[in-house]
Each structure stands twice: as C-alpha cells, then as structure tokens.
Protein backbone atom coordinates (compact mmCIF):
# COMPACT_ATOMS: atom_id res chain seq x y z
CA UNK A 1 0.00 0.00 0.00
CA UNK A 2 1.19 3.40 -1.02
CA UNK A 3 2.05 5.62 1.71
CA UNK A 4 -0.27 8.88 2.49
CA UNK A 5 0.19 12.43 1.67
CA UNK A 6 2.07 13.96 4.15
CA UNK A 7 0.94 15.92 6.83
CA UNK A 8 2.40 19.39 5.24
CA UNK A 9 0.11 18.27 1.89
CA UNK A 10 -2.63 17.11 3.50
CA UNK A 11 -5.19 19.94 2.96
CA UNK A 12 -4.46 20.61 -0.52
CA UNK A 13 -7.51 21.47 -2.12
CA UNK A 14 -6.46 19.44 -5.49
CA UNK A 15 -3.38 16.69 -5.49
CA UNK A 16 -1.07 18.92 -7.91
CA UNK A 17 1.70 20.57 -6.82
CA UNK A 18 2.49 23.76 -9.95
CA UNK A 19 6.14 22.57 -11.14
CA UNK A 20 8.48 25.90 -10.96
CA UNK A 21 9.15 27.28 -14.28
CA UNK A 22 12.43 28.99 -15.32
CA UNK A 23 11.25 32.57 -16.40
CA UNK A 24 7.80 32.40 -15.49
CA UNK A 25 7.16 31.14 -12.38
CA UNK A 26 7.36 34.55 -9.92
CA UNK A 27 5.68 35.25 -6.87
CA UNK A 28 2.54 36.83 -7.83
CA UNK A 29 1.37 32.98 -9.72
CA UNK A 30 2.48 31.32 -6.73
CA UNK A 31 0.72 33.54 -4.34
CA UNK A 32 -2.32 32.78 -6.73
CA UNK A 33 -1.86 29.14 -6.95
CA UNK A 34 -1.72 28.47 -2.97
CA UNK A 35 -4.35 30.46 -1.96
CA UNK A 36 -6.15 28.17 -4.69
CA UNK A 37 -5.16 25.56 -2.93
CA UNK A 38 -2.27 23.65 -5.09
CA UNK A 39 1.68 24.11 -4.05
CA UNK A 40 3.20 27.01 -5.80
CA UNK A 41 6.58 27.16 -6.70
CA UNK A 42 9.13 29.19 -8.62
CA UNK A 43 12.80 28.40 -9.14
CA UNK A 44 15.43 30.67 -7.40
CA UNK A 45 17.38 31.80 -10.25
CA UNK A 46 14.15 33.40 -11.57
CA UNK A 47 14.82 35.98 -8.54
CA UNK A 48 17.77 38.21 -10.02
CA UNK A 49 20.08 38.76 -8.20
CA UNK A 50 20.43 36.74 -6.09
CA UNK A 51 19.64 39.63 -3.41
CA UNK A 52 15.99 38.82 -4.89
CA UNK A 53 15.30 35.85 -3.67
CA UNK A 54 14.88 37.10 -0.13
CA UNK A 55 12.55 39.86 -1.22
CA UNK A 56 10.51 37.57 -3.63
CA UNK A 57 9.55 35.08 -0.49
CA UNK A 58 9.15 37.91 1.98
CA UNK A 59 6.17 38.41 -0.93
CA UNK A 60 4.99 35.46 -1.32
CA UNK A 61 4.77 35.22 3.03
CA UNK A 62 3.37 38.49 3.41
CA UNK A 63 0.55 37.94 0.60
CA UNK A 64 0.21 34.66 1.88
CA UNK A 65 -0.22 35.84 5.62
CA UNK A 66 -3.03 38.55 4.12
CA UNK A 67 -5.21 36.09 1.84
CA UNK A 68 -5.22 33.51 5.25
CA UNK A 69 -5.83 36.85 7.50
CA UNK A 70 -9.15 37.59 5.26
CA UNK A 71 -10.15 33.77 4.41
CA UNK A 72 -9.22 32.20 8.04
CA UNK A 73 -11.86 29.26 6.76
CA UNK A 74 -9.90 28.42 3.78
CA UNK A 75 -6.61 25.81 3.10
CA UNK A 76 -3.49 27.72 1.95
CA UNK A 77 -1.50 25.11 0.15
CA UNK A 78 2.32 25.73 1.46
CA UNK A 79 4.81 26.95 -1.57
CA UNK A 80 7.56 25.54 -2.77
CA UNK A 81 11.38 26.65 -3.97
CA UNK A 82 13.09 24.88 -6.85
CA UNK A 83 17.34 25.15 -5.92
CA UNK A 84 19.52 23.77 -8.92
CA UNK A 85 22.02 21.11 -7.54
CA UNK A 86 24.67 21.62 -9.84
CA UNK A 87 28.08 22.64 -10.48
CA UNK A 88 26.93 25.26 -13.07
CA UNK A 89 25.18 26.85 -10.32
CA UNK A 90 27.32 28.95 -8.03
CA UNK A 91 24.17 30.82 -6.43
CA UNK A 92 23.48 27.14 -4.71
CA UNK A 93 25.45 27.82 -1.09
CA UNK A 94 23.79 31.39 -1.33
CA UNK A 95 20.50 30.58 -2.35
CA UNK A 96 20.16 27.40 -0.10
CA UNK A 97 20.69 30.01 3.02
CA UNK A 98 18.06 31.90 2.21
CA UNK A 99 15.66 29.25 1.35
CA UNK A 100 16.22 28.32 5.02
CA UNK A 101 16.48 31.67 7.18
CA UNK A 102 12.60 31.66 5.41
CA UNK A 103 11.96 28.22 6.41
CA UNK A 104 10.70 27.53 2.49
CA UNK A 105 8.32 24.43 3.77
CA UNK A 106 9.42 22.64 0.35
CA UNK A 107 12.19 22.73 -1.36
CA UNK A 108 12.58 21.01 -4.84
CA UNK A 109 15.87 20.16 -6.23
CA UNK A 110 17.09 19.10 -9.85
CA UNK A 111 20.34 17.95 -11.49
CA UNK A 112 22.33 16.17 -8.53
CA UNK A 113 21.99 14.03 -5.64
CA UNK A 114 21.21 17.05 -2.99
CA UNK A 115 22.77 15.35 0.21
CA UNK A 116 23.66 19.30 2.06
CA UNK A 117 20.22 20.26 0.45
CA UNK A 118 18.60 17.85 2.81
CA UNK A 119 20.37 17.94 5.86
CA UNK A 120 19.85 21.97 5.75
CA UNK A 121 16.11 21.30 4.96
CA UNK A 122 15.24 18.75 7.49
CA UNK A 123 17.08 20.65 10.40
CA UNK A 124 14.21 23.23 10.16
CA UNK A 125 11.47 20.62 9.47
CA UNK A 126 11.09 21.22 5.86
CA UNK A 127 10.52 18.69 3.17
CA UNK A 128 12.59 18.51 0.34
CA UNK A 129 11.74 16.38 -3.26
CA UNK A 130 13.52 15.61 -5.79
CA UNK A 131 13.41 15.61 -9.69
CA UNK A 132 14.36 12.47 -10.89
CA UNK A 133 13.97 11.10 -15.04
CA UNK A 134 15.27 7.65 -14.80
CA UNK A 135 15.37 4.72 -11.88
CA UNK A 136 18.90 5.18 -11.13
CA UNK A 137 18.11 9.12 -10.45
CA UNK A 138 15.54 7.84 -8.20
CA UNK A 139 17.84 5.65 -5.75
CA UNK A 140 20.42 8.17 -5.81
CA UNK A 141 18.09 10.62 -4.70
CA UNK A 142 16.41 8.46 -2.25
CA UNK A 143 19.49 7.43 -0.74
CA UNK A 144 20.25 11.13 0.20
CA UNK A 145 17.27 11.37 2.46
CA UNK A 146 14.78 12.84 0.13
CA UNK A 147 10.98 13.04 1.30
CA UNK A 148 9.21 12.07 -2.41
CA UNK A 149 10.48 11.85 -5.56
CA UNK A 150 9.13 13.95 -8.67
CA UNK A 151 9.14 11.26 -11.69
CA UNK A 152 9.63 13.56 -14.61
CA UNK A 153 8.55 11.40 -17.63
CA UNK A 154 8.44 11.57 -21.23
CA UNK A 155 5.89 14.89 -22.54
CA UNK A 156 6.98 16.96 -19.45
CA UNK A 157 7.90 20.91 -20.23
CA UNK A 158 10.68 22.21 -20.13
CA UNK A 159 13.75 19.75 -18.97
CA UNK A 160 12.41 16.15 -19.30
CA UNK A 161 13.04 12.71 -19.08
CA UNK A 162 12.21 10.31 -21.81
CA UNK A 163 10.29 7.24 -20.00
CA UNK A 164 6.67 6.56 -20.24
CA UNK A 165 4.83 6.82 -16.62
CA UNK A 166 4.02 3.18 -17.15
CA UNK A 167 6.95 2.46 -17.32
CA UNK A 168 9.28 4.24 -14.73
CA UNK A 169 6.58 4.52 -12.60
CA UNK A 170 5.72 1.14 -11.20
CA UNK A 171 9.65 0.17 -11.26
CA UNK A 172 10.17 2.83 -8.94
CA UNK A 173 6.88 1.59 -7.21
CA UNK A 174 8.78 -1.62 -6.61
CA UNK A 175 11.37 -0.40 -4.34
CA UNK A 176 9.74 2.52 -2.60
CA UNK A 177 6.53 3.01 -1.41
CA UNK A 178 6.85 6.79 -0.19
CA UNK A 179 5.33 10.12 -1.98
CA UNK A 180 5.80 9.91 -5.81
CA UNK A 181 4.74 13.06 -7.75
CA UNK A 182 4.29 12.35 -11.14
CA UNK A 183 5.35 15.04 -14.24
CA UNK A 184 4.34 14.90 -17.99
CA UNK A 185 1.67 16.56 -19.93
CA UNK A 186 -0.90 16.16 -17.29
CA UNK A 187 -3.07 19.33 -18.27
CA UNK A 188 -6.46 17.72 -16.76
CA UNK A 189 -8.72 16.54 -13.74
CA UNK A 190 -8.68 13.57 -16.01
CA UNK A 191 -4.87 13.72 -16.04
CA UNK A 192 -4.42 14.09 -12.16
CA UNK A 193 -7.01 11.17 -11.54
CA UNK A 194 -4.77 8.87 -13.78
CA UNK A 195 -1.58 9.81 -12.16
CA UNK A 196 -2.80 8.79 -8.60
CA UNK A 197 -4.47 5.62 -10.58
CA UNK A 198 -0.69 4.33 -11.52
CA UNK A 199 0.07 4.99 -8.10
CA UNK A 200 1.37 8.37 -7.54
CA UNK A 201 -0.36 10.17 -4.82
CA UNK A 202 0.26 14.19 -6.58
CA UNK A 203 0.69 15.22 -10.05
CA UNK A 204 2.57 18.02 -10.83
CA UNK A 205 1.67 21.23 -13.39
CA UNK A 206 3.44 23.50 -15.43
CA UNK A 207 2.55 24.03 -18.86
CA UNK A 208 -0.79 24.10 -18.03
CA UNK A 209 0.22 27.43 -15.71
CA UNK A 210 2.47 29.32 -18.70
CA UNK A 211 -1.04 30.40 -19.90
CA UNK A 212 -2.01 31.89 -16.56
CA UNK A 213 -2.54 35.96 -16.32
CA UNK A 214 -0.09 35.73 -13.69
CA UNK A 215 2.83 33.83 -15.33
CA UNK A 216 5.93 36.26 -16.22
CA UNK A 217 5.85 34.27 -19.95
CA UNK A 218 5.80 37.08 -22.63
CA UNK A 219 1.77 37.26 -23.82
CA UNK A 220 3.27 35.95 -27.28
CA UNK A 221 4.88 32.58 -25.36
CA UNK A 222 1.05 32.09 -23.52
CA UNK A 223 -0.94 32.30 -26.87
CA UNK A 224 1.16 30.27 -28.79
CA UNK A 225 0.50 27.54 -26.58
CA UNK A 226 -2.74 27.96 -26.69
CA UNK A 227 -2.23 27.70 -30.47
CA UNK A 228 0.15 24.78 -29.91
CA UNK A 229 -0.32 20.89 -30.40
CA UNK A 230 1.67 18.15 -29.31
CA UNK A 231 3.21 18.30 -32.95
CA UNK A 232 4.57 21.29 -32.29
CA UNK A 233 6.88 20.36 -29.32
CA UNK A 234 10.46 19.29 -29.38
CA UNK A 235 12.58 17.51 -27.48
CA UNK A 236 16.46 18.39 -27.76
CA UNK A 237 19.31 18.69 -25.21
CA UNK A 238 20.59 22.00 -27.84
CA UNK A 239 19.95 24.81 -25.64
CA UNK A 240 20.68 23.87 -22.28
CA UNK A 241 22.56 20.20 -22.66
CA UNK A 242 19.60 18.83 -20.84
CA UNK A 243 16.93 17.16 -22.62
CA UNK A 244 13.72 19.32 -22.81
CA UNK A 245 10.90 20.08 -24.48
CA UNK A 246 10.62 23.25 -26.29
CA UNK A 247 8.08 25.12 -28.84
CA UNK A 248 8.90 24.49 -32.56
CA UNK A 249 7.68 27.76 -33.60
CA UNK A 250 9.79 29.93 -31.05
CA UNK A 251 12.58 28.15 -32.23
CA UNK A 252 11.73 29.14 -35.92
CA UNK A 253 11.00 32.99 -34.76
CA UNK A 254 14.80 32.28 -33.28
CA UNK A 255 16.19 31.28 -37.26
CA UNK A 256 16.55 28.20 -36.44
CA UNK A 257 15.38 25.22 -38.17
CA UNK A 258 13.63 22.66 -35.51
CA UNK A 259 13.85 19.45 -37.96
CA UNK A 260 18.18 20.17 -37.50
CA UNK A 261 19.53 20.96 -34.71
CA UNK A 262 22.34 19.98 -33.99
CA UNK A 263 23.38 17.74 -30.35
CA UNK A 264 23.86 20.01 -27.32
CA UNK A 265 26.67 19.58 -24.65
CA UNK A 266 25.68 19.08 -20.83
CA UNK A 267 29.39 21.62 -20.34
CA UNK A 268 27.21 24.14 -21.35
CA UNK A 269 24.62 24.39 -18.99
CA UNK A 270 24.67 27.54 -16.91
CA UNK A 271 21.35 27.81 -15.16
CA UNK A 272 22.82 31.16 -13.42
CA UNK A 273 22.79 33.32 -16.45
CA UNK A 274 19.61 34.08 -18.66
CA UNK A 275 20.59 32.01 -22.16
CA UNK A 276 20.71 33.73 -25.68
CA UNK A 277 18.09 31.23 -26.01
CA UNK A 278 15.68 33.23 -23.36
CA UNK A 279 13.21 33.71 -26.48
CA UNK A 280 13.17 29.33 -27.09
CA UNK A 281 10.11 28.99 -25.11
CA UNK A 282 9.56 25.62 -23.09
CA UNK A 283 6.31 23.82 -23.38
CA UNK A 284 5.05 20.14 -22.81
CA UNK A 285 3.12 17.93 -24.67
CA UNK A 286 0.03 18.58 -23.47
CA UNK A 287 -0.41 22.21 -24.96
CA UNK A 288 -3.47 20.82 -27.69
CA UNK A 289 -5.85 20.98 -23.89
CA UNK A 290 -5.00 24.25 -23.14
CA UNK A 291 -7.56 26.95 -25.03
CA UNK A 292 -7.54 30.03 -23.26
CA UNK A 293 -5.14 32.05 -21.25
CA UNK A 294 -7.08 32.24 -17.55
CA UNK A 295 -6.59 33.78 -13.99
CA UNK A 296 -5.04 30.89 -11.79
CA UNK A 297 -7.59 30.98 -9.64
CA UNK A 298 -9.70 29.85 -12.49
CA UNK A 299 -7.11 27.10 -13.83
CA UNK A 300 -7.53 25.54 -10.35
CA UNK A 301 -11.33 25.39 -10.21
CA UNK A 302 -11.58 23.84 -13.40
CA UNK A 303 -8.93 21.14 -12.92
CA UNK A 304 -11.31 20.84 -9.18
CA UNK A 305 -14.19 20.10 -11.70
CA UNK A 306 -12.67 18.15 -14.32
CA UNK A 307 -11.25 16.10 -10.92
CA UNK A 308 -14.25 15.32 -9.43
CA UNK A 309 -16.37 14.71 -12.82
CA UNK A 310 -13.48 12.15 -13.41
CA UNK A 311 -13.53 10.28 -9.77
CA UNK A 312 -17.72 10.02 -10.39
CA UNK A 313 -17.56 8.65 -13.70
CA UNK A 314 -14.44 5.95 -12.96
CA UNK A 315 -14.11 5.39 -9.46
CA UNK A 316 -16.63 2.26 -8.25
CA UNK A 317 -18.88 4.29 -5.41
C-alpha cells in the first residue's frame, strides 16, 4: 500500500503541486496558486540577483499571511522553492541560506543528488523532493534522504526525461513506497485522476500554468500555446545540454530550423545566467488541452471540476 500524503500536503484542495518554471514562475502565480489551494513554486534563479530571492519570499509570506488573515476558513497550500544542484550553479550555497532563514516548507531540487540540500532542509522541518527522469536518479536521490520523488517522464515541459509513466513509474513503485509526484503533460482533472491511478499520490503542473494571467511568460509565449499541439513540441538537449521540451515555432522565430539541430553539450549548462536562447520557449506535450489564457484561480477550479467529474464517472462508489 502506497504511503499517504504527508501531513504538510494534506489539505491541498487538489493533489497537484504547480512545477516551478524557469522565467515564469514569480511570486505573484504562486501567491495565486496556494491560496487556490495547489503548491506554488518558482525556481530561485528566476529571482535576479540573487539579493531577490529574499525579497521575492518575503512576498509570497506576506501575501500569503493577508489572503489567510481575510479567508481564516480556507486551506493555503504551502509553496515551494526549486534550488539547482549543480556545479553550473554557483548561487546554490547562497541561495540554499536563504531558502532556510525563510523556512521555504518545500524545497525542490534538480540535477544532482542534494545530500547538504537535505540535511539543511530537514534541520528546520522542511521537506525537500527531488526531480528524478530515470530509476537510477531515483535511488540516488532516495538514498540522500529525500521526502518524495518527482518522476519527470516523457511529454513533461521544459527539462524532461524520456520514459513513459508506465513504465518508470511502477519500477520505482517496486522499491519505494513513499510520496511519488508524477510530471508529464498532465493538463487535466482527467490527467491528475490517472496519475494517482498508476500509483502516484500528486501530479505536478506546469505548462498548463504558462497560460495563466499571472505567469511572467511574454503574452506571445502564452498564446502560442494555446495555439500549440503536441506536434509542435520538441525535445532536444541543444539549448541547455539537458533534454527538454521546447516550442517548434519559437525556435523558428529564433532562425533556427527545428527538424536540424544539432546535439547540445551538458558543459554548457549555466542555469545562473539568462541564455541567448531566453526567447526558445519551453512547453510540454500537453499544450493541444490548453484553449484560453485564464486567472489561476480559475485554472484551479476547473482542474477541481474536471477532478471530481473524473472520480464520479471511474471510481466504483
């Protein structure tokens, strides 16, 4: 038997935590998305400098503390800060103090096994969770004292791993029977239904969140994925040496040709600096479900609907 949601994600108001995304996620959408009741998060290198970061979760706190002061009847999902844990990343040591002077309830880390992520994290009684594309990610993460793992399968925005949830899923199932978030194209109630079906317990949402009226994405990144199919999303490790899945037609407003590009090179990833490519717009594959650019607020309540519509109509009563 899968283990519960833990106590810290226990009054979520839908399973989904909102993945962090680089260059859009900012404190405004995940102010929206946990007084919604979802986890909000936003990677640290998105505050610049790095003075930012402790201004852009004094923010998120303070509007937090206001929306619970005003609503004292309703959940406030707890947010979440995504720290790269990689050598490209010299803000880490920096950033990693700040996320814990604020106490950041959950941290999510990417890239590396984040052994002095944890310890830091855990002294203060945060959670940390962990990014992980392929099985041998997974025990490497687990065995550094992570609290869930985030399976990031094939169809995911942005970086990505290349395994079907039927597949990685239930081998990481047989080993570990802690919190498993599950990441790829899930842009429904439908979606987050079937990822605690295959035995995840949250699903987690980003692309779905690009074409929010709070996102930081450029108006022209938000309509083209409402615009977008899954035939119009690439996956290439070009412009970061990671894997990912990117918008063909922002790569063609780039001059590049999507159909040949040529291999990128993981020595080039430097997650610190905003990329020539800050115009290559990341997107997963589930961009054909998304029709309208909406308040978050709104995004939520319909994936609450969509939930429940799908629990009547497959769940035995």
């Amino acid at each position: 038997m899968m283990t519960k949601i833990p106590a810290q994600l226990q009054t979520l108001a839908l399973p989904v935590i909102a993945s962090p995304m680089f260059l859009v996620s900012n404190p405004a959408l995940v102010i929206a998305q946990c007084c919604a009741g979802i986890v909000g998060s936003f990677p640290a290198l998105n505050a610049r400098p790095q003075e930012a970061l402790d201004v852009w979760l004094t923010e998120i706190e303070s509007g937090l503390a206001l929306f619970r002061a005003a609503h004292p009847d309703r959940a406030i999902a707890p947010y979440a800060v995504n720290l790269i844990v990689h050598q490209s990343n010299p803000r880490l040591t920096d950033d990693l103090e700040t996320c814990v002077r604020h106490r950041v309830p959950v941290v999510i880390t990417s890239l590396h096994a984040p052994d002095a992520v944890v310890d830091s994290v855990h002294a203060y009684g945060g959670m940390v969770l962990h990014d992980v594309t392929t099985v041998r990610h997974a025990k490497k993460a687990l065995a550094a004292g992570v609290d869930g793992l985030i399976l990031v399968c094939a169809g995911a925005g942005g970086h990505a791993g290349a395994l079907s949830p039927f597949a990685l899923v239930p081998e990481v199932r047989a080993f570990y029977d802690g919190l498993l978030v599950l990441a790829g194209a899930i842009t429904s109630g439908a979606g987050i239904l079937a990822a605690q079906t295959l035995g995840c317990q949250l699903a987690y949402m980003g692309t779905r969140f690009i074409a929010s009226e709070e996102a930081a994405a450029l108006p022209e990144h938000k309509q083209m994925i409402v615009t977008s199919t899954a035939a119009d999303i690439l996956y290439t490790p070009y412009f970061s040496g990671v894997s990912g899945n990117y918008l063909k037609p922002s790569i063609r407003a780039a001059g590049l040709d999507p159909d040949n590009l040529p291999d990128g090179d993981a020595a080039d990833m430097n997650f610190a600096k905003p990329k020539k490519w800050k115009d290559i717009w990341g997107c997963g594959q589930g961009a054909g479900n998304i029709h309208a650019v909406l308040p978050a607020t709104e995004i939520v309540a319909r994936l609450k609907c969509e939930y429940e519509d799908a629990k009547r109509q497959f769940l035995p009563h």
